[in-house]
Protein backbone atom coordinates (compact mmCIF):
# COMPACT_ATOMS: atom_id res chain seq x y z
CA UNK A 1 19.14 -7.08 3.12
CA UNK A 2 16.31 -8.02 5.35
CA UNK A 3 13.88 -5.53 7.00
CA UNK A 4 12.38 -5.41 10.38
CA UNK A 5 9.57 -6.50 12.03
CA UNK A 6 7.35 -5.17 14.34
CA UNK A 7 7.06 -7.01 17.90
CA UNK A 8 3.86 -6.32 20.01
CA UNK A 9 0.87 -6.34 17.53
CA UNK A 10 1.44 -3.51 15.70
CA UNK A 11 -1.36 -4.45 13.01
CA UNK A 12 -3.79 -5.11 15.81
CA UNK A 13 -7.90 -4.39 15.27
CA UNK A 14 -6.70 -3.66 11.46
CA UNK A 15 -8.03 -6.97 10.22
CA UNK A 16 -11.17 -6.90 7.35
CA UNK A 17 -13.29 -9.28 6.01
CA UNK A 18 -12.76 -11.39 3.16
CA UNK A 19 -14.85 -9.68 1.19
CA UNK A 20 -12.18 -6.96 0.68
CA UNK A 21 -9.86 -9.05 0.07
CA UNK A 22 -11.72 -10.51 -2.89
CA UNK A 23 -12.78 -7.29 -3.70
CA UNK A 24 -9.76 -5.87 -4.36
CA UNK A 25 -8.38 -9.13 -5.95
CA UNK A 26 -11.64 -8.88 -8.63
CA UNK A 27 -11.16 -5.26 -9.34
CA UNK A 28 -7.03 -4.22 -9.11
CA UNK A 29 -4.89 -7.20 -9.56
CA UNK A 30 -6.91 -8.93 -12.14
CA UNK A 31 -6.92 -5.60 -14.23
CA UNK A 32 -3.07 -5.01 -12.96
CA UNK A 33 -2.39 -9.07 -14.46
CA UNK A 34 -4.52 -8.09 -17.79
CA UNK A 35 -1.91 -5.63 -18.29
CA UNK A 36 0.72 -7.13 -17.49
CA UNK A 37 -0.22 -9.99 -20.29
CA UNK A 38 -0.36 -7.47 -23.11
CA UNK A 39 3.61 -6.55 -22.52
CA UNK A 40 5.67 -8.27 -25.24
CA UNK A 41 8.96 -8.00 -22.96
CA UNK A 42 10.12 -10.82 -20.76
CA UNK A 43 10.80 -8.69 -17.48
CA UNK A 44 8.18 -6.32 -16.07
CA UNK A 45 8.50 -2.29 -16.44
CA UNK A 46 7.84 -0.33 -13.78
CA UNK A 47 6.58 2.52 -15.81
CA UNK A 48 3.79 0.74 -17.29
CA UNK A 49 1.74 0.83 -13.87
CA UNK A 50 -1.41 3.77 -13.59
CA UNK A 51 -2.49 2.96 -17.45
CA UNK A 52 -5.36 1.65 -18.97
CA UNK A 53 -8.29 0.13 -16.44
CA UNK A 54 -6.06 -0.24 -13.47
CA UNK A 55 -5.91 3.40 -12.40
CA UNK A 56 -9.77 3.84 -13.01
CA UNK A 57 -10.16 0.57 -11.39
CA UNK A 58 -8.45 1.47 -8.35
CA UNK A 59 -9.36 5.05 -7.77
CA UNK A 60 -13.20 3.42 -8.01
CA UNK A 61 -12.12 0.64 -5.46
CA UNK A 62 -10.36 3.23 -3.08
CA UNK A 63 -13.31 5.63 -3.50
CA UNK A 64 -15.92 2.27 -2.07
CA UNK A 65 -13.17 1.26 0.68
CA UNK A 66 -13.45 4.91 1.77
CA UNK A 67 -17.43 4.34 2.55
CA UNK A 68 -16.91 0.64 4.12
CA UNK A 69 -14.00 1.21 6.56
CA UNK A 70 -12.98 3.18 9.09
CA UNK A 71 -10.09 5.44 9.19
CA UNK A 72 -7.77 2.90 11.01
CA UNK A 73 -8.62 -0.31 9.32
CA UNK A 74 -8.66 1.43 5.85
CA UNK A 75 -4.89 3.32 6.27
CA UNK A 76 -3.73 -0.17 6.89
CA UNK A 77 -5.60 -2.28 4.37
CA UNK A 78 -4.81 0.36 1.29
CA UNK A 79 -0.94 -0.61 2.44
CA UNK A 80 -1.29 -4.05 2.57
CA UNK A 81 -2.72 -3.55 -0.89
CA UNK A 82 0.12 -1.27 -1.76
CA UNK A 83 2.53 -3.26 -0.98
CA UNK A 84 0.39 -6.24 -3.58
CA UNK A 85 1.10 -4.09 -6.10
CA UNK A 86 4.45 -3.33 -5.73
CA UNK A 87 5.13 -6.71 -5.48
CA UNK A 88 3.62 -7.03 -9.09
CA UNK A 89 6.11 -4.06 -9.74
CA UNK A 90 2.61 -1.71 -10.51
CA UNK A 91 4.57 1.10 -8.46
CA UNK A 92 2.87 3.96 -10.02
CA UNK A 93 -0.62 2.57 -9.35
CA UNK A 94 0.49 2.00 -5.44
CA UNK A 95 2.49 5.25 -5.22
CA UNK A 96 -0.30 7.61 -6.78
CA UNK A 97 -3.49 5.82 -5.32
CA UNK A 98 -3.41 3.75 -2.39
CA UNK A 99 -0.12 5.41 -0.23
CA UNK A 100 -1.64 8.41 -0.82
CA UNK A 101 -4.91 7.08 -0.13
CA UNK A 102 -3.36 5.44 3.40
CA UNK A 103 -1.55 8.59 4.21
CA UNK A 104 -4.79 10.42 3.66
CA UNK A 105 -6.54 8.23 6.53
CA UNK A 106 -4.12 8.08 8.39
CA UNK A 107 -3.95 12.49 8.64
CA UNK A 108 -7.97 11.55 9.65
CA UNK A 109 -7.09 9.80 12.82
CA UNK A 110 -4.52 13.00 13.48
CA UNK A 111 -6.59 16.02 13.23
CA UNK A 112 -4.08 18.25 13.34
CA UNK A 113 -1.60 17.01 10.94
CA UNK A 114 -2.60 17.19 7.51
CA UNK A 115 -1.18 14.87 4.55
CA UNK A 116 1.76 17.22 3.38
CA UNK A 117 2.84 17.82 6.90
CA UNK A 118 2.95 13.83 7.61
CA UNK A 119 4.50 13.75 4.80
CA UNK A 120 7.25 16.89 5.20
CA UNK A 121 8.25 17.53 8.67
CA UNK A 122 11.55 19.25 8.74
CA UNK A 123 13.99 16.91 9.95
CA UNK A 124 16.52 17.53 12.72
CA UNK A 125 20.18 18.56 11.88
CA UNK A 126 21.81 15.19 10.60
CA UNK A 127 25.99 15.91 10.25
CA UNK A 128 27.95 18.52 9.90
CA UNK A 129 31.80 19.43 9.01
CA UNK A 130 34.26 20.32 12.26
CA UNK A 131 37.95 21.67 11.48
CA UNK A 132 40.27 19.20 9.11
CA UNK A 133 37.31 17.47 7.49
CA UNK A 134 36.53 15.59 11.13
CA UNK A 135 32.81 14.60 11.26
CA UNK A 136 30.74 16.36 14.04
CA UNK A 137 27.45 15.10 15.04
CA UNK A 138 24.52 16.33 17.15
CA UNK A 139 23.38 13.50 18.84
CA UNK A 140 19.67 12.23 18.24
CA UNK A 141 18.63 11.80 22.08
CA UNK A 142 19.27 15.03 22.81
CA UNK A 143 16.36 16.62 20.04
CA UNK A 144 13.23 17.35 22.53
CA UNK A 145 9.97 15.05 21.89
CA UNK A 146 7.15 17.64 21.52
CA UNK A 147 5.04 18.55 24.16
CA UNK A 148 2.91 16.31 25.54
CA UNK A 149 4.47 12.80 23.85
CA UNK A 150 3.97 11.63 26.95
CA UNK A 151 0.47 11.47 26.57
CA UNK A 152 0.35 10.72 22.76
CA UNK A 153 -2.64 8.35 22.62
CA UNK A 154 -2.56 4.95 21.06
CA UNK A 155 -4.23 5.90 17.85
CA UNK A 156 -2.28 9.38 17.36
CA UNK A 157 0.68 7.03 17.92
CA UNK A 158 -0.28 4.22 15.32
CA UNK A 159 -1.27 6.81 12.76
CA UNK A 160 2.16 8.59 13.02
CA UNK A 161 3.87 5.18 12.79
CA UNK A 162 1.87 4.04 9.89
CA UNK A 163 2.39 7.57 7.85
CA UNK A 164 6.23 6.73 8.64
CA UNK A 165 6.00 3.47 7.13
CA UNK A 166 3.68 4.54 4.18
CA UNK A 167 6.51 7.61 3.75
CA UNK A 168 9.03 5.33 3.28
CA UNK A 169 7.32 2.93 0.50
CA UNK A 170 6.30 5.95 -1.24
CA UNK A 171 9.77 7.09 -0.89
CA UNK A 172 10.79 3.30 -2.47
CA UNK A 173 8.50 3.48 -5.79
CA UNK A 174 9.53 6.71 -6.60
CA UNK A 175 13.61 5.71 -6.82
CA UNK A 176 12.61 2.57 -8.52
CA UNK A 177 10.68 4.81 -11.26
CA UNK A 178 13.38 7.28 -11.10
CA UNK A 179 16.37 5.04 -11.80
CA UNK A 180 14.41 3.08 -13.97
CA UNK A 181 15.18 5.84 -16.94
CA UNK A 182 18.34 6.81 -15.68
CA UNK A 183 20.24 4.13 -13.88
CA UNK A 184 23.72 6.06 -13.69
CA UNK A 185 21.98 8.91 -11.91
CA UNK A 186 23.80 11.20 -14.77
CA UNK A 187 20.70 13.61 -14.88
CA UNK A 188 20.66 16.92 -12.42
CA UNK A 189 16.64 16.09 -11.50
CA UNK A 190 17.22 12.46 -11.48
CA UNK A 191 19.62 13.20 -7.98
CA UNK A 192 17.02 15.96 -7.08
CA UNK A 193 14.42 13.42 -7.12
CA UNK A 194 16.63 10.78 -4.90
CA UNK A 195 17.59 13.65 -2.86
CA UNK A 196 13.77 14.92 -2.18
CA UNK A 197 13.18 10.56 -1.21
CA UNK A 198 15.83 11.08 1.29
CA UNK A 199 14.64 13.87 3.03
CA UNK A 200 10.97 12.57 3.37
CA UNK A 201 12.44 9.18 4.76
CA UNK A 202 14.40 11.20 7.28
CA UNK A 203 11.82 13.52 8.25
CA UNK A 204 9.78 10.53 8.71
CA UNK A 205 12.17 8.99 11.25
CA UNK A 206 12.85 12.60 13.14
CA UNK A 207 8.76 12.85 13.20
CA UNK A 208 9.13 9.53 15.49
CA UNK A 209 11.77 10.50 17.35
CA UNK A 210 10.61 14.30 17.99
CA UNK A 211 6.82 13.23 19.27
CA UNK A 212 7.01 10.36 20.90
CA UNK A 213 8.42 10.22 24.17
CA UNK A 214 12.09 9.46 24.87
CA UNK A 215 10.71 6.67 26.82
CA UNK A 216 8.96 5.01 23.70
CA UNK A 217 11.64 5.22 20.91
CA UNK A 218 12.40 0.95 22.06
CA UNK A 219 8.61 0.31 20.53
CA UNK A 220 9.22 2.10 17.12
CA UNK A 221 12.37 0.87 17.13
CA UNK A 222 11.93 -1.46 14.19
CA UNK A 223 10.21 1.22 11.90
CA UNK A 224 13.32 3.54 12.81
CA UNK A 225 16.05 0.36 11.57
CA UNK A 226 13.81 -0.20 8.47
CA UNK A 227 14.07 3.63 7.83
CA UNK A 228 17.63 3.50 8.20
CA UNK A 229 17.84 0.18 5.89
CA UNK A 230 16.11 2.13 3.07
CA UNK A 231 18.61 5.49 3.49
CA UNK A 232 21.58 2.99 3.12
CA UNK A 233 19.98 0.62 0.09
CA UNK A 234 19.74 4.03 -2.10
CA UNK A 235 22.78 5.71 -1.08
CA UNK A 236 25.05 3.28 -0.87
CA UNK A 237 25.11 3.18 -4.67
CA UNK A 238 24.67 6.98 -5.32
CA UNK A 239 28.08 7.23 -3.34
CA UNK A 240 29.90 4.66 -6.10
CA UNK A 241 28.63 6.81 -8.76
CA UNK A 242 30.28 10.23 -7.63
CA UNK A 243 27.43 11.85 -5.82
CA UNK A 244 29.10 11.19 -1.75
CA UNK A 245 28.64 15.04 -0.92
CA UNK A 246 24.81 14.59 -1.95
CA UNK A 247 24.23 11.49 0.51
CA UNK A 248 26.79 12.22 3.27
CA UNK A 249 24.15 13.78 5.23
CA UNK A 250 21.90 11.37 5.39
CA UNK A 251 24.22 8.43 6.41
CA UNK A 252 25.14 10.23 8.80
CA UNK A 253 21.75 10.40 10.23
CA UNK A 254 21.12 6.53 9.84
CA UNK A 255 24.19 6.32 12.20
CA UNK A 256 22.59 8.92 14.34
CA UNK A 257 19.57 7.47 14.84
CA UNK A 258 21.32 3.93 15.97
CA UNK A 259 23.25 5.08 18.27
CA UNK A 260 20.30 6.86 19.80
CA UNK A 261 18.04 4.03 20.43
CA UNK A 262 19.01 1.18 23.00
CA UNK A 263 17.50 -1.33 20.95
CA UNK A 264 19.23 -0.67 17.60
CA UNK A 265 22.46 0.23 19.19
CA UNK A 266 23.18 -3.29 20.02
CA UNK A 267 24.94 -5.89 18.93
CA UNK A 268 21.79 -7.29 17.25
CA UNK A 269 22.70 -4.50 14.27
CA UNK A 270 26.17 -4.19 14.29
CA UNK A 271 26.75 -5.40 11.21
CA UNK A 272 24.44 -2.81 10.13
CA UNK A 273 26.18 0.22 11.80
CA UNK A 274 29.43 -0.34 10.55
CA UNK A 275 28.34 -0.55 6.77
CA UNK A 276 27.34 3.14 7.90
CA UNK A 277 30.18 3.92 9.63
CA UNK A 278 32.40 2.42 6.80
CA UNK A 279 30.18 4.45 3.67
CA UNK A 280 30.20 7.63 5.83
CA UNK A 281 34.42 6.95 5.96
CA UNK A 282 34.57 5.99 2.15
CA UNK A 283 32.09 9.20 1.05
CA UNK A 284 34.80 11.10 3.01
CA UNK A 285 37.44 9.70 1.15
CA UNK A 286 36.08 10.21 -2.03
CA UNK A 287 35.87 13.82 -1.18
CA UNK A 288 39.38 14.16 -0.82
CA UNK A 289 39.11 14.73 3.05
CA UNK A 290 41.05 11.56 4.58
CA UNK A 291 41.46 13.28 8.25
CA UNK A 292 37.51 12.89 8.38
CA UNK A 293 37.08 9.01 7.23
CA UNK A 294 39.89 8.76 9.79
CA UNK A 295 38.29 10.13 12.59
CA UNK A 296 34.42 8.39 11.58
CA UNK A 297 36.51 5.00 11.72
CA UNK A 298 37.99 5.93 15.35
CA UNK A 299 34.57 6.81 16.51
CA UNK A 300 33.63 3.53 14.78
CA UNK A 301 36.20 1.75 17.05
CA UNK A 302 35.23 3.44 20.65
CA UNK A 303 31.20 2.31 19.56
CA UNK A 304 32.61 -0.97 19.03
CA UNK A 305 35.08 -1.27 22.24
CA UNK A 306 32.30 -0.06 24.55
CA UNK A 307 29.48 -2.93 23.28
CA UNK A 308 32.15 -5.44 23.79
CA UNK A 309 32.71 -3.78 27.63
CA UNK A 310 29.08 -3.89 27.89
CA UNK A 311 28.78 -7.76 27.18
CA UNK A 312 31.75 -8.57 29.37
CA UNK A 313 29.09 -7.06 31.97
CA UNK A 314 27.52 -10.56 32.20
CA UNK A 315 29.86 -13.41 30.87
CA UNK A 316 30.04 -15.49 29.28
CA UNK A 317 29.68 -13.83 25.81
CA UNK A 318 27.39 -15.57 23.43
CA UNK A 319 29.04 -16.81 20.55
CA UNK A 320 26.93 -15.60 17.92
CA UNK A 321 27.51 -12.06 20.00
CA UNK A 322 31.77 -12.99 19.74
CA UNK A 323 31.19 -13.65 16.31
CA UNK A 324 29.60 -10.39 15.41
CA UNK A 325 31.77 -8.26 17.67
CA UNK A 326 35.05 -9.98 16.06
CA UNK A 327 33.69 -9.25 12.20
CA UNK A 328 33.11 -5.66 13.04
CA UNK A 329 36.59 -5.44 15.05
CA UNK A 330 37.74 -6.88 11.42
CA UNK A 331 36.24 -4.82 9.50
CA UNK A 332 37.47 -1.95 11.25
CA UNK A 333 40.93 -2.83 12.00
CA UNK A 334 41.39 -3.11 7.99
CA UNK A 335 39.97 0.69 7.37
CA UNK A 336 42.11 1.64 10.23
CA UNK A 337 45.28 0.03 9.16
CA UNK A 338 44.06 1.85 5.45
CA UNK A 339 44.17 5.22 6.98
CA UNK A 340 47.07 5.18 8.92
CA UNK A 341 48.53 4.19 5.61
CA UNK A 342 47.92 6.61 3.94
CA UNK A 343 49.65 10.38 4.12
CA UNK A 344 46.81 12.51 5.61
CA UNK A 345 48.25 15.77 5.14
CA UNK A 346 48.28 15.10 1.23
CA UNK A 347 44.02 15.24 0.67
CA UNK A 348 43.36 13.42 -2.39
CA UNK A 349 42.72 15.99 -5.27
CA UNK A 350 38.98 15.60 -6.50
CA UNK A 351 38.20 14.79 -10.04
CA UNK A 352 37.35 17.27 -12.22
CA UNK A 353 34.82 15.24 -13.83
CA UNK A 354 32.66 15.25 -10.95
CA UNK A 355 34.38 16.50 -8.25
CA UNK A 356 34.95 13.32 -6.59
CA UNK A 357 38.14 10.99 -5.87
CA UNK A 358 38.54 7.41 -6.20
CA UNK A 359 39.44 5.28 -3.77
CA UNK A 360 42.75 3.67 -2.24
């Protein structure tokens, strides 16, 4: 599953000289390869990162970026570094050092927020349980942007969007070391951990959507889809292993926050929204309450009957448009034709195992 991208020059004036660059090739990832060399197994562990030179290495080349670059410039290059490291699976060494490091400059350019509260917002109410299981949610637009988002200036505005994005890889190394040692998610702490990854990713997204101004959601637009893209990649598989009632909460936001935003409401990401809609209807299921996956794939339906409406507006319809309006009409007719199948009254009876039911 792809991300998205930013449109508009996002990463504009954060640009450095070479000599970083080689700089930081020298000091981390030759270190980071070193290490990598004295591992006798074939595929790279995660938990090996932060040992030997590397995490002296890069705590002494964070400490000398911190004298050389500004604020701005160093928040984004300590990412971009970040996300080097990750790519050589070293998630420790980018977790504990340089997105903390980024997140640290990037509290700098917002005086008043400090590192835990870009990093811990309370997030707005997500979903929430109406009479026969039904799903009832309060609808994104309506939270109120903080006072004066209007006038949010342009580096307040970059620094909150790069904390979000920083949240969210931090958020992505520590599942990866988490599920490294317990795959199944069979462990109590190993879910708390998951759990605590959702809730920073979503307060990261209701940070966006609470302070900057109605007006502006369409430019973070592509920060909010790839927050959404991360809550579905790690609880999409939680749900298979029993845990729906732990996740349902936070689908239900990712569907929340689409529906919200013009841009991510379209057809562009339908596909996208009815994987949501469709793991909101199965973690439903698998909680014994059929009368709510019913109802979240009729809501599913109306989304779907008023885009097509919408781009009957101006015919003809594109056909890549036809084409993804007619796979999520699919989709939908076939969890719709499951439901009405099945005897609602009689609620599947929830394992006792762990308190979930399979599927039909």
């Amino acid at each position: 599953m792809s991300y998205a991208t930013e449109r508009g020059g996002f990463w504009y004036d954060t640009d450095v000289s070479e000599e970083f660059y080689d700089a930081f090739q020298r000091r981390v990832l030759t270190p980071a390869s070193d290490e990598r060399a004295k591992q006798p197994a074939a595929v790279p562990s995660p938990s090996c990162a932060h040992v030997g030179d590397l995490g002296d290495e890069s705590r002494a080349f964070v400490a000398w970026l911190g004298i050389k670059l500004p604020p701005k410039k160093l928040a984004a290059f300590l990412k971009k570094c970040g996300d080097k490291l990750v790519e050589l699976c070293e998630f420790e060494c980018a977790q504990t050092i340089f997105y903390v490091s980024a997140l640290d400059a990037c509290s700098r350019m917002s005086p008043d927020e400090s590192v835990e509260a870009l990093a811990s917002k309370p997030a707005l109410t997500a979903a929430g349980e109406a009479e026969g299981g039904a799903v009832e949610l309060e609808p994104v637009a309506a939270a109120s942007p903080k006072k004066g988002a209007e006038r949010l200036n342009p580096d307040a505005k970059w620094a909150l969007c790069m904390s979000a994005l920083i949240s969210y890889a931090m958020a992505k190394c520590e599942v990866v070391l988490s599920l490294e040692s317990d795959a199944q998610v069979k462990f109590p702490q190993t879910l708390k951990v998951l759990r605590a990854n959702l809730k920073s990713i979503q307060s990261s997204m209701a940070r966006l959507l609470h302070t900057i101004a109605p007006s502006q959601h369409e430019s973070v637009a592509w920060i909010l889809m790839n927050g959404v893209i991360l809550l579905y990649e790690i609880c999409e598989p939680l749900t298979t292993l029993g845990h729906a009632r732990q996740v349902l909460e936070f689908l239900s936001w990712g569907v929340l926050t689409m529906e919200a935003v013009v841009t991510m409401s379209s057809t562009r990401h339908l596909r996208m929204r009815v994987r949501l809609y469709a793991s909101i209807a199965y973690a439903y299921e698998d909680l014994g309450k059929l009368q709510g996956a019913k109802n979240v794939v009729t809501h599913a339906t109306e989304e779907v009957v008023k885009l097509r409406k919408l781009e009957m507006n101006d015919p003809p319809i594109p056909q890549r448009v036809e084409d993804r309006l007619r796979e999520a009409e699919n989709d939908l007719a076939i969890l719709t034709f499951k439901y009405n199948a099945i005897d609602i009254s009689q609620p599947l009876i929830p394992s006792p195992a762990d308190g979930t039911s399979s599927r039909g």
